[in-house]
C-alpha atoms as a PDB file:
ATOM      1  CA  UNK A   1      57.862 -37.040 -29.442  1.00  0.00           C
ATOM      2  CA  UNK A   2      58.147 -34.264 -26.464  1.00  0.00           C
ATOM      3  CA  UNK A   3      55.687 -31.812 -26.310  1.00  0.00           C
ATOM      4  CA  UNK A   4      56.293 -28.253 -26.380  1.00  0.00           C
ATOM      5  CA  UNK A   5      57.061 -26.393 -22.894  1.00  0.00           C
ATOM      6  CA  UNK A   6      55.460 -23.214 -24.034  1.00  0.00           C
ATOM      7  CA  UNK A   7      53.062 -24.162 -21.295  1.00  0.00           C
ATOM      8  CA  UNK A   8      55.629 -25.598 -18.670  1.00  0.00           C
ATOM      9  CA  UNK A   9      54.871 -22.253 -16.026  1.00  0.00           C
ATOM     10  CA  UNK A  10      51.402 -23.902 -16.015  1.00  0.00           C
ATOM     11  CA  UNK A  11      52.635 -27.688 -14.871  1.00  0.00           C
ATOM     12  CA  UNK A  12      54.885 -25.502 -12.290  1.00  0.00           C
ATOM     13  CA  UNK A  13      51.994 -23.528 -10.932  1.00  0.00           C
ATOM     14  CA  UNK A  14      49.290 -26.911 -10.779  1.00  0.00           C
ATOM     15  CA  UNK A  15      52.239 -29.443  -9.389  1.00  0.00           C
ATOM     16  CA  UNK A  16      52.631 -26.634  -6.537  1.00  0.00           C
ATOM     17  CA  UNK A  17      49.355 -28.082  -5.246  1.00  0.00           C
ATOM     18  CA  UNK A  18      48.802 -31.919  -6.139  1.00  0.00           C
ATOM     19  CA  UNK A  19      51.495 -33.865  -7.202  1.00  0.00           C
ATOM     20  CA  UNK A  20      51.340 -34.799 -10.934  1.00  0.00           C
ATOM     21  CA  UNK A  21      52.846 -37.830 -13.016  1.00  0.00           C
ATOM     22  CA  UNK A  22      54.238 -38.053 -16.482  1.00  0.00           C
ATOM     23  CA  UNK A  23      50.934 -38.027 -18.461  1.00  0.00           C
ATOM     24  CA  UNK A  24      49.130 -35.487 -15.822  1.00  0.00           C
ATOM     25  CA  UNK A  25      51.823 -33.388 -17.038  1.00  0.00           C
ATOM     26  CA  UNK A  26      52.491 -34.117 -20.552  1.00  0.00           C
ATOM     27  CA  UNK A  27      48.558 -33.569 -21.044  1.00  0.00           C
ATOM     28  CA  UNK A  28      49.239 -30.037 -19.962  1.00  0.00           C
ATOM     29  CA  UNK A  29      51.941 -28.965 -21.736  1.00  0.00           C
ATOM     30  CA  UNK A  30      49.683 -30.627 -25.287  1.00  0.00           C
ATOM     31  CA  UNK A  31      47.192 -28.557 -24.658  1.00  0.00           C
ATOM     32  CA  UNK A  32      45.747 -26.429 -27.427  1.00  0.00           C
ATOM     33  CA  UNK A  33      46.519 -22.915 -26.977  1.00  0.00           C
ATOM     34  CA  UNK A  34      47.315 -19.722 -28.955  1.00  0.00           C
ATOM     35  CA  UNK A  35      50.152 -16.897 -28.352  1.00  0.00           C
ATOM     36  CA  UNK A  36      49.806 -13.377 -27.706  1.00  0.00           C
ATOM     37  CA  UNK A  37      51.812 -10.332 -27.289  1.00  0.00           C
ATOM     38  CA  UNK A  38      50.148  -8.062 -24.914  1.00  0.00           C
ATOM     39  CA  UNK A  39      50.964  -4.431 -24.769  1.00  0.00           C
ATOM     40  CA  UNK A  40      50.657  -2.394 -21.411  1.00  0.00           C
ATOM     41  CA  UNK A  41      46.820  -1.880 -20.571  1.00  0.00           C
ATOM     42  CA  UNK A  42      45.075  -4.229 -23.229  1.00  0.00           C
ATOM     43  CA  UNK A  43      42.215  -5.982 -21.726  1.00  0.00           C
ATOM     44  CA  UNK A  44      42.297 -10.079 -21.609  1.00  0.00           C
ATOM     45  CA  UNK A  45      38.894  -9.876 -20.267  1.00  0.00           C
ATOM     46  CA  UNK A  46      35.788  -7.416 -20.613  1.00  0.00           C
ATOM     47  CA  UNK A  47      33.267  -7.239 -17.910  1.00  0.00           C
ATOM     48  CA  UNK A  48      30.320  -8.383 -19.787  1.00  0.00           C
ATOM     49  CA  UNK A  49      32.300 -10.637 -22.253  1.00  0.00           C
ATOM     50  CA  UNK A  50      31.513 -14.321 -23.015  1.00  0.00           C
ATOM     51  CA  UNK A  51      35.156 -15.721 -22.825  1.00  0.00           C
ATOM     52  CA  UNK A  52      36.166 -18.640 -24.603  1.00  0.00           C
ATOM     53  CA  UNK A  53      39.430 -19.215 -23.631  1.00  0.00           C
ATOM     54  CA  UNK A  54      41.525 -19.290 -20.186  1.00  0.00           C
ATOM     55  CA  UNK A  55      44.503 -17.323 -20.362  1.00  0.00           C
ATOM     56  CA  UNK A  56      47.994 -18.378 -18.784  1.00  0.00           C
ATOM     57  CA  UNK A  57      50.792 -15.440 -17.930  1.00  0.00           C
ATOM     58  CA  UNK A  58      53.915 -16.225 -19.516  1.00  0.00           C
ATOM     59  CA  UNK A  59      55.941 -13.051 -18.408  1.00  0.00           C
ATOM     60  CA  UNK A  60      54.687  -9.623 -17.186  1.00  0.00           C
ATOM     61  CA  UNK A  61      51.340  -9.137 -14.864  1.00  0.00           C
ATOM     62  CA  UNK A  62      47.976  -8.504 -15.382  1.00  0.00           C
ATOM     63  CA  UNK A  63      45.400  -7.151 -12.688  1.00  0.00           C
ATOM     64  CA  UNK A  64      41.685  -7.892 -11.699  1.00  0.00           C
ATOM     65  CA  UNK A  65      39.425  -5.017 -11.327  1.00  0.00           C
ATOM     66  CA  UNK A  66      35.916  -3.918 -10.942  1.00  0.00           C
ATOM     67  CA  UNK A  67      34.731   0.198 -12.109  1.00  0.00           C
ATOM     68  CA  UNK A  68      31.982   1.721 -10.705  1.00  0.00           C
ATOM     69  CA  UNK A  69      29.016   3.858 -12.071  1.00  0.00           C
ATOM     70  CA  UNK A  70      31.218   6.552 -12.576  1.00  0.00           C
ATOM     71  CA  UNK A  71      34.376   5.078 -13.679  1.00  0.00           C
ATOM     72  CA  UNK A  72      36.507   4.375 -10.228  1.00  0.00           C
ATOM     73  CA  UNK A  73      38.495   1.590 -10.427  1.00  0.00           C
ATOM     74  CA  UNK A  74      38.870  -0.915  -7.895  1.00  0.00           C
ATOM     75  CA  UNK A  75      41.973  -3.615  -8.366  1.00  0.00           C
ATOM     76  CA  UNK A  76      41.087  -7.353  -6.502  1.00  0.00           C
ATOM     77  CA  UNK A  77      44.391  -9.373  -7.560  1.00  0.00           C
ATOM     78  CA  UNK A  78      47.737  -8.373  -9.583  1.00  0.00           C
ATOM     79  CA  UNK A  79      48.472 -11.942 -11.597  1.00  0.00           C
ATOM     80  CA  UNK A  80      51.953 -12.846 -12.323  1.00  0.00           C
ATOM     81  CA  UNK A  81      54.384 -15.645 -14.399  1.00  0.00           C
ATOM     82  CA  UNK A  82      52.106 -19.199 -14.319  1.00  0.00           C
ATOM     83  CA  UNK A  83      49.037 -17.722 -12.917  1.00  0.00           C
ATOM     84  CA  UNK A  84      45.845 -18.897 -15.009  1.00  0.00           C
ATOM     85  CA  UNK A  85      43.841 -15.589 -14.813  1.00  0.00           C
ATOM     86  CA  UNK A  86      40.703 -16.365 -15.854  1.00  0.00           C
ATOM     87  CA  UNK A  87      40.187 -20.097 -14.652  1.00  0.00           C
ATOM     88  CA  UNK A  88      36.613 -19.375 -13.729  1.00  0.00           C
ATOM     89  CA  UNK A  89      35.242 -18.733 -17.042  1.00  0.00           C
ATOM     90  CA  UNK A  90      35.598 -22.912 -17.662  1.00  0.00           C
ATOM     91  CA  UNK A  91      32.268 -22.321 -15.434  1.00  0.00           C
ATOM     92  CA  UNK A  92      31.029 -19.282 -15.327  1.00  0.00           C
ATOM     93  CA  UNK A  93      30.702 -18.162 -18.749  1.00  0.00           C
ATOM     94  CA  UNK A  94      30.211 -14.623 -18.421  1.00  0.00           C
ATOM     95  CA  UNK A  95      32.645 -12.358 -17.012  1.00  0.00           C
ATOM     96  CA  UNK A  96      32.048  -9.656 -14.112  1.00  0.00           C
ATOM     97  CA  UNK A  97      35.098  -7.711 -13.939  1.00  0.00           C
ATOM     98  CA  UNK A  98      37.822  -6.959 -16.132  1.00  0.00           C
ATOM     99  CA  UNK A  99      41.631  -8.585 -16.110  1.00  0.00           C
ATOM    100  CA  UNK A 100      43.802  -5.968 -17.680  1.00  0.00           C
ATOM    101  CA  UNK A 101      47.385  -5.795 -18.311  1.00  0.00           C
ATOM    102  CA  UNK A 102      50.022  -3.667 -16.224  1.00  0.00           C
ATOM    103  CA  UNK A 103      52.973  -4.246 -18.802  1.00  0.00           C
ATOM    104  CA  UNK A 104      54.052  -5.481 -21.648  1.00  0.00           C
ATOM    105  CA  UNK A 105      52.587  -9.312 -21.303  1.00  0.00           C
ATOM    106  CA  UNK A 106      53.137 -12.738 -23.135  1.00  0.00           C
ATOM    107  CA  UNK A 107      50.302 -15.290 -22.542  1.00  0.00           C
ATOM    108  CA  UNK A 108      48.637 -18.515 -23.797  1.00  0.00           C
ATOM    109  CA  UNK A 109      45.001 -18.165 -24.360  1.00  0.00           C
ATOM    110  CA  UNK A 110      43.584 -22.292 -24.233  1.00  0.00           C
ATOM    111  CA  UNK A 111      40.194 -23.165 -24.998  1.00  0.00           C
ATOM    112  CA  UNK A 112      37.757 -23.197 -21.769  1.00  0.00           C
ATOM    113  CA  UNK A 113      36.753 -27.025 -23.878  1.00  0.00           C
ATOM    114  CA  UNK A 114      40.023 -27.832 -23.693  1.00  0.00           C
ATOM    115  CA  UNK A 115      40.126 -26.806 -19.593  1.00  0.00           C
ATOM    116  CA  UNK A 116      37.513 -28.902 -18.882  1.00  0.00           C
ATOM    117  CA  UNK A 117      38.103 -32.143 -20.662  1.00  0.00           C
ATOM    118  CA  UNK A 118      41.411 -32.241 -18.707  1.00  0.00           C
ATOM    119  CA  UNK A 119      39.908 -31.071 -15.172  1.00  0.00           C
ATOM    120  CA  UNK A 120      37.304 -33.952 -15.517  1.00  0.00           C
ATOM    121  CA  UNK A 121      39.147 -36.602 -17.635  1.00  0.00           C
ATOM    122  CA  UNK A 122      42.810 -36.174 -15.305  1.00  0.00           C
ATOM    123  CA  UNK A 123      41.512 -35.486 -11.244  1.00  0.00           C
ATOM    124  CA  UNK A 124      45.219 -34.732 -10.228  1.00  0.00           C
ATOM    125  CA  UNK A 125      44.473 -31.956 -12.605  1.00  0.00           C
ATOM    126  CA  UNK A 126      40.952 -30.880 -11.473  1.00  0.00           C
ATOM    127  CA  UNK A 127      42.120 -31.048  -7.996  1.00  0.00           C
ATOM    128  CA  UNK A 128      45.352 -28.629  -8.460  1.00  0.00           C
ATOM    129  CA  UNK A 129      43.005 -26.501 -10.719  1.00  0.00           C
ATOM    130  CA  UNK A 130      40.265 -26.106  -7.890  1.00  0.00           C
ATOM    131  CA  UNK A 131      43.441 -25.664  -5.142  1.00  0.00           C
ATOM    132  CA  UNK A 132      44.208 -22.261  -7.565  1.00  0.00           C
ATOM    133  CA  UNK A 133      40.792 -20.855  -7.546  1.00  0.00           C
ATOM    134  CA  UNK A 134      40.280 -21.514  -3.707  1.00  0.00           C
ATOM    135  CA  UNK A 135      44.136 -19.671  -2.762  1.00  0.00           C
ATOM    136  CA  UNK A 136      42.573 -17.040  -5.127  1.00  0.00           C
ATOM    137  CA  UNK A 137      39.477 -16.752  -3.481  1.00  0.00           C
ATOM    138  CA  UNK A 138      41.746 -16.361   0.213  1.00  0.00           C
ATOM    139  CA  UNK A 139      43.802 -13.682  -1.547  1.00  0.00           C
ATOM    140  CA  UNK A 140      40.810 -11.969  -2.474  1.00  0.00           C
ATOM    141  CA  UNK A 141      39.498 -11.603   1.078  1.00  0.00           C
ATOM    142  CA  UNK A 142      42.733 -10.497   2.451  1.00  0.00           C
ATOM    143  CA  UNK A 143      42.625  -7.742   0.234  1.00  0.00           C
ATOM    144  CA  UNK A 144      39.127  -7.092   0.922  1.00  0.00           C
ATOM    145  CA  UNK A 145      39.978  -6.874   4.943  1.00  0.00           C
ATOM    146  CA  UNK A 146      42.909  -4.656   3.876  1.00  0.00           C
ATOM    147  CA  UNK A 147      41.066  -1.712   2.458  1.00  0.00           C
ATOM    148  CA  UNK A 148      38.413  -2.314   4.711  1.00  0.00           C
ATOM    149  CA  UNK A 149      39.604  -2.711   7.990  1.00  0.00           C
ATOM    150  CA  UNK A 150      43.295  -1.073   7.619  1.00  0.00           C
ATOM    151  CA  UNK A 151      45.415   2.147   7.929  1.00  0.00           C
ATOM    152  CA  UNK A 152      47.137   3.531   5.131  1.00  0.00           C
ATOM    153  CA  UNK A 153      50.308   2.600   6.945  1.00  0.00           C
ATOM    154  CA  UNK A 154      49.277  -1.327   7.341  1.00  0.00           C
ATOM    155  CA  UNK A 155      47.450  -1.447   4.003  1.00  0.00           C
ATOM    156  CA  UNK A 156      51.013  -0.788   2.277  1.00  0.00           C
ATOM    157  CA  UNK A 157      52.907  -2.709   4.389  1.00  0.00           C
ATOM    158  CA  UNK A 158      50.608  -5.570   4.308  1.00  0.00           C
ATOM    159  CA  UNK A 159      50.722  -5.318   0.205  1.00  0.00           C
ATOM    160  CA  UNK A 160      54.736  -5.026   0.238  1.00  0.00           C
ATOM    161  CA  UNK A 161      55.015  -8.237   2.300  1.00  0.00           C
ATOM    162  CA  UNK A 162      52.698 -10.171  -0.300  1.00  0.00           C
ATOM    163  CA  UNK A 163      54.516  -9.045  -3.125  1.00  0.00           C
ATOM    164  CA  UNK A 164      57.692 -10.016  -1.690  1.00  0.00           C
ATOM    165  CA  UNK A 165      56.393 -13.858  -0.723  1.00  0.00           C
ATOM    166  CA  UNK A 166      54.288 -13.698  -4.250  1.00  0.00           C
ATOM    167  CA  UNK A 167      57.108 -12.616  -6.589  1.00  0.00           C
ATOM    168  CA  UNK A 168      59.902 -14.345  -4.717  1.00  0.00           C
ATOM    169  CA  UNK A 169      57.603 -18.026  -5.241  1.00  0.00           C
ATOM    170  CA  UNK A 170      57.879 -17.758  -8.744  1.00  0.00           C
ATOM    171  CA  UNK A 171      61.426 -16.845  -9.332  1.00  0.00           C
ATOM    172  CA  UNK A 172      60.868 -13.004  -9.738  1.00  0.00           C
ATOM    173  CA  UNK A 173      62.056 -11.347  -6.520  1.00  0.00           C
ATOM    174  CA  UNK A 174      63.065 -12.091  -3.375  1.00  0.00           C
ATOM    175  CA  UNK A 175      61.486 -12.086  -0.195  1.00  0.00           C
ATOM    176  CA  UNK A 176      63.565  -8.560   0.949  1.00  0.00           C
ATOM    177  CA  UNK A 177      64.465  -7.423  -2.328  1.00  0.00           C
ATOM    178  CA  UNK A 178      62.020  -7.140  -5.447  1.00  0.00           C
ATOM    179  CA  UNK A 179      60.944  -4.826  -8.221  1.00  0.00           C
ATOM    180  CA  UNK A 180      57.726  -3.672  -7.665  1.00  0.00           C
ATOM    181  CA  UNK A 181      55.310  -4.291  -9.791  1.00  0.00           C
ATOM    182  CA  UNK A 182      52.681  -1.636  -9.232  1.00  0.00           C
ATOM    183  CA  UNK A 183      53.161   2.275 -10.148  1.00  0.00           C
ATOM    184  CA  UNK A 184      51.959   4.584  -7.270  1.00  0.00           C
ATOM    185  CA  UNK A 185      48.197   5.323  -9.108  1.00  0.00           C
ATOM    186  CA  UNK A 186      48.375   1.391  -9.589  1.00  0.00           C
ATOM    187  CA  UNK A 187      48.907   0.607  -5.420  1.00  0.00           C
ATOM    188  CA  UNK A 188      46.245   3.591  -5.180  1.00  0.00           C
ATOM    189  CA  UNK A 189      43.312   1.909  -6.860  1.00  0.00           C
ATOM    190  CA  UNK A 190      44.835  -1.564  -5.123  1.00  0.00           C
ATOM    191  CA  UNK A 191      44.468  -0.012  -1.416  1.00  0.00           C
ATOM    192  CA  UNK A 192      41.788   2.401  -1.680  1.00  0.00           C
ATOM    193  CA  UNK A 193      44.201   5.434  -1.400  1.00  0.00           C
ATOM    194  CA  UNK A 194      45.044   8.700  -3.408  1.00  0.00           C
ATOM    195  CA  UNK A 195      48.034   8.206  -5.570  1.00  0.00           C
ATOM    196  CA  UNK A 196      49.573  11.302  -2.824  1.00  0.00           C
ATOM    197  CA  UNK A 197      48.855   9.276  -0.009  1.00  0.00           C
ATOM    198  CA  UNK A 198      50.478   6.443  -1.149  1.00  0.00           C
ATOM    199  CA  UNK A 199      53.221   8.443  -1.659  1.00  0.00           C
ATOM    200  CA  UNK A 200      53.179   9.857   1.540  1.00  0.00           C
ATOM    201  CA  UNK A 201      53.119   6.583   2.964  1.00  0.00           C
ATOM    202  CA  UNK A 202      56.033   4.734   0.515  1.00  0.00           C
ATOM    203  CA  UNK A 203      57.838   8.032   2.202  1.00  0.00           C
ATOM    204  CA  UNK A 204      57.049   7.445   5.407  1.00  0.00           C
ATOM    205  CA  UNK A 205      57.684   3.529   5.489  1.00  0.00           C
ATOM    206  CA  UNK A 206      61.534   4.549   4.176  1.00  0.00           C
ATOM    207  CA  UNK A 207      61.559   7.256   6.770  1.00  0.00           C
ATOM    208  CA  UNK A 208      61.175   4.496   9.480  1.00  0.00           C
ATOM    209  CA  UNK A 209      63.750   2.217   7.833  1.00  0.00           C
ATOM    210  CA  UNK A 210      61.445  -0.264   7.521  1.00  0.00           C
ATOM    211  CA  UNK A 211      61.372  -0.094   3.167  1.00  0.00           C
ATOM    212  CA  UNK A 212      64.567   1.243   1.715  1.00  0.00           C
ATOM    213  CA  UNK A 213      63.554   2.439  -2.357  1.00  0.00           C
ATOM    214  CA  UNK A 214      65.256   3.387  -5.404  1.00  0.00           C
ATOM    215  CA  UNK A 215      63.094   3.903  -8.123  1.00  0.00           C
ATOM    216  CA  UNK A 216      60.611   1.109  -8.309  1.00  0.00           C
ATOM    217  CA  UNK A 217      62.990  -1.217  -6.102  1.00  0.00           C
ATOM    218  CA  UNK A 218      62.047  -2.249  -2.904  1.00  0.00           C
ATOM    219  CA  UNK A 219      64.188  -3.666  -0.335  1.00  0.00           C
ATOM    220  CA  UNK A 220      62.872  -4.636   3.097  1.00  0.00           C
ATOM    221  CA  UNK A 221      65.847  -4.337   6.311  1.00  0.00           C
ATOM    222  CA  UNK A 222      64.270  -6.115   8.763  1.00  0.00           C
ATOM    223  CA  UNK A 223      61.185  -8.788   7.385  1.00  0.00           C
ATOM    224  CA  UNK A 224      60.298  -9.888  10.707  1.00  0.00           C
ATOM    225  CA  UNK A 225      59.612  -5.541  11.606  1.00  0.00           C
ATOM    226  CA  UNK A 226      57.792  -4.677   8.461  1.00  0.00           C
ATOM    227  CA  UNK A 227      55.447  -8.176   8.715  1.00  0.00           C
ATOM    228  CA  UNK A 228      54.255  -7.251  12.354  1.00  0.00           C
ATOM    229  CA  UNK A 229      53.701  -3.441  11.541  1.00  0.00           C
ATOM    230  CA  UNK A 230      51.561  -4.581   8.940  1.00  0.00           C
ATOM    231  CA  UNK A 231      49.564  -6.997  10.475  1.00  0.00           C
ATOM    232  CA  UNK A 232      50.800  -9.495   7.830  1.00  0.00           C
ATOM    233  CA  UNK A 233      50.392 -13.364   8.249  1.00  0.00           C
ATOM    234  CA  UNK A 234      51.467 -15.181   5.095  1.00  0.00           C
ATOM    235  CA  UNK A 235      48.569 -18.432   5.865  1.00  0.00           C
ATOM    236  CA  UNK A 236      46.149 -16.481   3.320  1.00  0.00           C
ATOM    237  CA  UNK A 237      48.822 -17.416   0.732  1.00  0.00           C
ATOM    238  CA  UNK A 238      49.137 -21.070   1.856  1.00  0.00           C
ATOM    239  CA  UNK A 239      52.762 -21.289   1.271  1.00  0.00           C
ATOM    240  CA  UNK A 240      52.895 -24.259   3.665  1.00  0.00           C
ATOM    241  CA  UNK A 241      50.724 -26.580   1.717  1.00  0.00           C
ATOM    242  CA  UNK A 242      52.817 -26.271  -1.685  1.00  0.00           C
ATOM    243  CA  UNK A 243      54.710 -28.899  -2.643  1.00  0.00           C
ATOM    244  CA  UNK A 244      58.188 -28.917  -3.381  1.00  0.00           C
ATOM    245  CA  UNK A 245      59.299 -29.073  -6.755  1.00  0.00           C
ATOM    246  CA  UNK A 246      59.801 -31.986  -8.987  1.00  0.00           C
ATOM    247  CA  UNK A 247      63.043 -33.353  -9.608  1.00  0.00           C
END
């Protein structure tokens, strides 16, 4: 009898990194899990909480973020369609920062036991798993040299380019043309800006022809222009060591 493909985005995620056989991938798709409608700004995770389950995006995006002492919010990752937000809680069992939603989202919440009998008992499985956290991990120090080390200018540029690459690998964009995903407050508490300077600088990107904009669409003229103005090199991502889809 054929399993369910409620779960299929999470086979196309994991087989992206180690390639999987029948029963690597039918032992995905039977894995215990529970649905959820998310509205716009509900919390998946609680700094503080104790989760209990890992949570798999269906549709919409979710963000990771940190608030400090007096409430300023910092956003580490935007999570899309197949990304497992909250893989490391099948370790670490209590949270440190919050994963919130940006939209309307519909997601799979599986048991962290469930996680790990899989990720010990299948090691195709463990291996793609750990490939996710570590491409995380790289995507979390590119942001961190972005706000750190960055102009205004390159920090959005640099963040345009990764959407495009980002939303364009999982069928929701393409590399030069996309819907962004962020509002301007969003990208503000992303790249360590004032929502008016990001403004400013969405303005002054379209000025230069390098972003064209209508609304929250993005179109980018020339890739190979935008990418060098913004310092952007796409290894971080590791785009070259995914593997091509099954057939």
């Amino acid at each position: 009898m054929p399993f369910p493909d409620t779960l299929m985005p999470m086979v196309t995620k994991l087989q992206m990194w180690t390639r999987l056989d029948d029963a690597d991938r039918d032992a995905v798709l039977a894995l215990p899990h529970r649905l959820r409608a998310l509205r716009a700004h509900e919390f998946i995770v609680r700094d503080g909480d104790e989760p209990r389950h890992s949570c798999l995006i269906l549709s919409g995006y979710a963000i990771r973020h940190k608030l400090t002492g007096s409430g300023g919010r910092q956003i580490m990752s935007i999570h899309m369609k197949g990304d497992i937000v909250d893989l490391q809680n099948s370790l670490l069992r209590s949270a440190d920062h919050n994963v919130q939603t940006l939209n309307d989202v519909e997601a799979a919440f599986i048991p962290i036991a469930a996680i790990e009998e899989i990720a010990v008992g299948r090691p195709n499985l463990g291996k793609a798993m750990w490939n996710e956290t570590l491409v995380d991990g790289a995507i979390f120090r590119e942001w961190t040299l972005n706000i750190g080390r960055r102009d205004a200018r390159t920090r959005m540029g640099h963040m345009l380019c990764e959407f495009a690459l980002r939303l364009e690998t999982v069928g929701l964009g393409e590399q030069c043309q996309y819907e962004l995903p962020m509002t301007q407050e969003q990208l503000a508490d992303a790249l360590g800006l004032t929502s008016v300077h990001v403004n400013r600088t969405l303005k002054a990107l379209a000025a230069e022809g390098l972003i064209e904009r209508t609304n929250r669409s993005v179109r980018i003229p020339d890739w190979k222009k935008l990418a060098e103005i913004a310092d952007f090199d796409s290894r971080y991502l590791h785009l070259d060591q995914r593997l091509p889809a099954a057939t």
